[in-house]
C-alpha atoms as a PDB file:
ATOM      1  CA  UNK A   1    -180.941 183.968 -19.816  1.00  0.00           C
ATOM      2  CA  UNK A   2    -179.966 183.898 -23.242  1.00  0.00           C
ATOM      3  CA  UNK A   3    -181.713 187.246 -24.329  1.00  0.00           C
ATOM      4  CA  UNK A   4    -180.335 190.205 -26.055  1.00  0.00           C
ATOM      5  CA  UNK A   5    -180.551 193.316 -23.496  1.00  0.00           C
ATOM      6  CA  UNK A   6    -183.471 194.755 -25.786  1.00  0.00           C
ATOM      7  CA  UNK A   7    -185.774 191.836 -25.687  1.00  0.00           C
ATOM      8  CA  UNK A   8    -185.362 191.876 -21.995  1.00  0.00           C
ATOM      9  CA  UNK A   9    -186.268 195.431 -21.530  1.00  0.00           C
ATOM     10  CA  UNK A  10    -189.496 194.452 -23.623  1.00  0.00           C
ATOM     11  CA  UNK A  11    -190.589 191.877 -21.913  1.00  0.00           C
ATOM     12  CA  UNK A  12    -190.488 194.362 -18.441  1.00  0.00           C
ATOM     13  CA  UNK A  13    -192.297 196.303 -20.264  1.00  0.00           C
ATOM     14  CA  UNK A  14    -194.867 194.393 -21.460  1.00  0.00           C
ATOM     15  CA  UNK A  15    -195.131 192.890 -18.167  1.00  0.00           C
ATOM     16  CA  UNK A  16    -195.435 196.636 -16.517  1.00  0.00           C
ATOM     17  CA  UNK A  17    -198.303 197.397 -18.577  1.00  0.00           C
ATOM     18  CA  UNK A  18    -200.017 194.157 -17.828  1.00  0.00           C
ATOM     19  CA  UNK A  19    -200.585 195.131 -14.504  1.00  0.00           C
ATOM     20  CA  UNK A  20    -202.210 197.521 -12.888  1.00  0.00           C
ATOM     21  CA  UNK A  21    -198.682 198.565 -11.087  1.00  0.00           C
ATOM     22  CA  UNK A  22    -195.485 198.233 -12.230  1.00  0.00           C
ATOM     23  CA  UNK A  23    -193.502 195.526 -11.558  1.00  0.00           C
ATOM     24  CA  UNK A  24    -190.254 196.859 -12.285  1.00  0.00           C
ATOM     25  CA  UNK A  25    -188.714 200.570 -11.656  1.00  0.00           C
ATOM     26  CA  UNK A  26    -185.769 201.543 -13.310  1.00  0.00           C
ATOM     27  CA  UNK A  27    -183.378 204.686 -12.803  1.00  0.00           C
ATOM     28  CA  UNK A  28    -181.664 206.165 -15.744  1.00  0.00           C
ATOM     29  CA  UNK A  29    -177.964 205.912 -15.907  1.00  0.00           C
ATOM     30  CA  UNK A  30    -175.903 208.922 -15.535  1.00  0.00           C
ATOM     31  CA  UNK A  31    -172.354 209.768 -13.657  1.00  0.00           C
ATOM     32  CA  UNK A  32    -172.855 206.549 -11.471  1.00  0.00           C
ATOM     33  CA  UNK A  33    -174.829 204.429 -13.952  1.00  0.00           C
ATOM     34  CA  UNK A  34    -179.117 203.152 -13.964  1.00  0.00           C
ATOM     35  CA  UNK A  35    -180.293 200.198 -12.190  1.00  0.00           C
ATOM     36  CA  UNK A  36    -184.049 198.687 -11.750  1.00  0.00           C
ATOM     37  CA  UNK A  37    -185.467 196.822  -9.009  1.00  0.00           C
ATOM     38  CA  UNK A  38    -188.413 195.226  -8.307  1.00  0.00           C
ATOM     39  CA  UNK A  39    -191.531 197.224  -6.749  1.00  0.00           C
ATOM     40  CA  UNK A  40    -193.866 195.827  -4.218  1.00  0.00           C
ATOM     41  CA  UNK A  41    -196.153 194.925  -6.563  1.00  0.00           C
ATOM     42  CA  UNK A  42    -193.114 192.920  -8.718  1.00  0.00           C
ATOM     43  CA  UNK A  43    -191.751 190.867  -4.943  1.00  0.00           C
ATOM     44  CA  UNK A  44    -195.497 190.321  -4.193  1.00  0.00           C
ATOM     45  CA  UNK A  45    -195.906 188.942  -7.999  1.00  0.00           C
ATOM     46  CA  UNK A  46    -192.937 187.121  -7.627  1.00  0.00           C
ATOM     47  CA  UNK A  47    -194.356 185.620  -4.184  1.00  0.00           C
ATOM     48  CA  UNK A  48    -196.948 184.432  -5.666  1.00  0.00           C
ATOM     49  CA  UNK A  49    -195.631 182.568  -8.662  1.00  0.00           C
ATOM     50  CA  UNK A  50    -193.219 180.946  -6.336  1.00  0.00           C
ATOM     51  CA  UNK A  51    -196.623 179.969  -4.473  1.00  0.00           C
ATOM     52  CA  UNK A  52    -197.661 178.542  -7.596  1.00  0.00           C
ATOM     53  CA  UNK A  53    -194.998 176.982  -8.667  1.00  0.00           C
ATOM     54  CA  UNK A  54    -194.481 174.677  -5.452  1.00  0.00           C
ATOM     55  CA  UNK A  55    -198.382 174.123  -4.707  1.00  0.00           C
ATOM     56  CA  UNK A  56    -198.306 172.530  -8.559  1.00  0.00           C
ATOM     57  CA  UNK A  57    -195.025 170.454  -7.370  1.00  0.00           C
ATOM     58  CA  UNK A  58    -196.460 169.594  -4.073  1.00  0.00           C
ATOM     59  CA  UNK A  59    -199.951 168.488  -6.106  1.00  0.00           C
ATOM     60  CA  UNK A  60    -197.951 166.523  -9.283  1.00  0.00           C
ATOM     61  CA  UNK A  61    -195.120 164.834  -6.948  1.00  0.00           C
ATOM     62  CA  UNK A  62    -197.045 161.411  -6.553  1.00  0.00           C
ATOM     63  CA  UNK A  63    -197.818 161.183 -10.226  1.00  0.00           C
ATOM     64  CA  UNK A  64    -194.097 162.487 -11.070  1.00  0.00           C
ATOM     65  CA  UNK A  65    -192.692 159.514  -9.337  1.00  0.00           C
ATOM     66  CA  UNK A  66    -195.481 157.252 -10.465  1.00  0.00           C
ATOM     67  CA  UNK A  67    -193.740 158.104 -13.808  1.00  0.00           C
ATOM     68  CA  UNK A  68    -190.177 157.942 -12.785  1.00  0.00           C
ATOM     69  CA  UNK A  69    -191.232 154.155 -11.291  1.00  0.00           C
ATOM     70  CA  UNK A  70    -192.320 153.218 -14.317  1.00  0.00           C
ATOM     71  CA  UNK A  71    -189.090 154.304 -16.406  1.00  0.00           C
ATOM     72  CA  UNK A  72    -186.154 151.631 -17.485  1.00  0.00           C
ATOM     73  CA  UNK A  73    -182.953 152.413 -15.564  1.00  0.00           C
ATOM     74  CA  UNK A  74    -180.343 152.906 -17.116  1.00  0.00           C
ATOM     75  CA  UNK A  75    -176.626 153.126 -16.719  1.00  0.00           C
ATOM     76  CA  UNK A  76    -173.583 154.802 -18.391  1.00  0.00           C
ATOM     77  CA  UNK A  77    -173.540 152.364 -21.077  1.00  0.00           C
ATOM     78  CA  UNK A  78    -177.328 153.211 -22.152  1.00  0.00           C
ATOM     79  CA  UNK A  79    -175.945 156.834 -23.014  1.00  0.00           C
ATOM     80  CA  UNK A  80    -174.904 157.307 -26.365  1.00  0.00           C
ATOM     81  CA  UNK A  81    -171.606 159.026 -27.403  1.00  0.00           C
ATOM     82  CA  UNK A  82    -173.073 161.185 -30.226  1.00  0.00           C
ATOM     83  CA  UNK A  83    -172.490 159.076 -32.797  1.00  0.00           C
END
């Protein structure tokens, strides 16, 4: 993800105390190490965005290739070499 361990811890956390549950446990580490998974709250949260996420695909798709229709094709030779 690109992200330092730290800024992902704060970003659970700041998501945890956005909600009214957390969304994310965690378990210290010790002799046979920490961990976190998601709570029932987090998999229903994550349901849901998923939910989102293809009811705005499912409502744009017509549009989306209304736009691709409309683009030039192109071919390898259209793709610069970084020069």
């Amino acid at each position: 993800m690109d992200m330092s361990y730290k800024r992902a811890w704060m970003l659970v956390e700041e998501m945890n105390a956005a909600f009214q549950e957390p969304l994310v446990a965690s378990i210290r580490g010790g002799p046979g190490g920490g961990g976190a998974h998601l709570t029932e709250a987090g998999l229903r949260v994550l349901d849901l965005y998923h939910g989102i996420v293809q009811a705005a695909q499912d409502a744009a798709s017509a549009r989306i290739q209304e736009l691709e229709a409309m683009l030039r094709p192109t071919t390898d030779l259209d793709i610069p070499e970084g020069k």
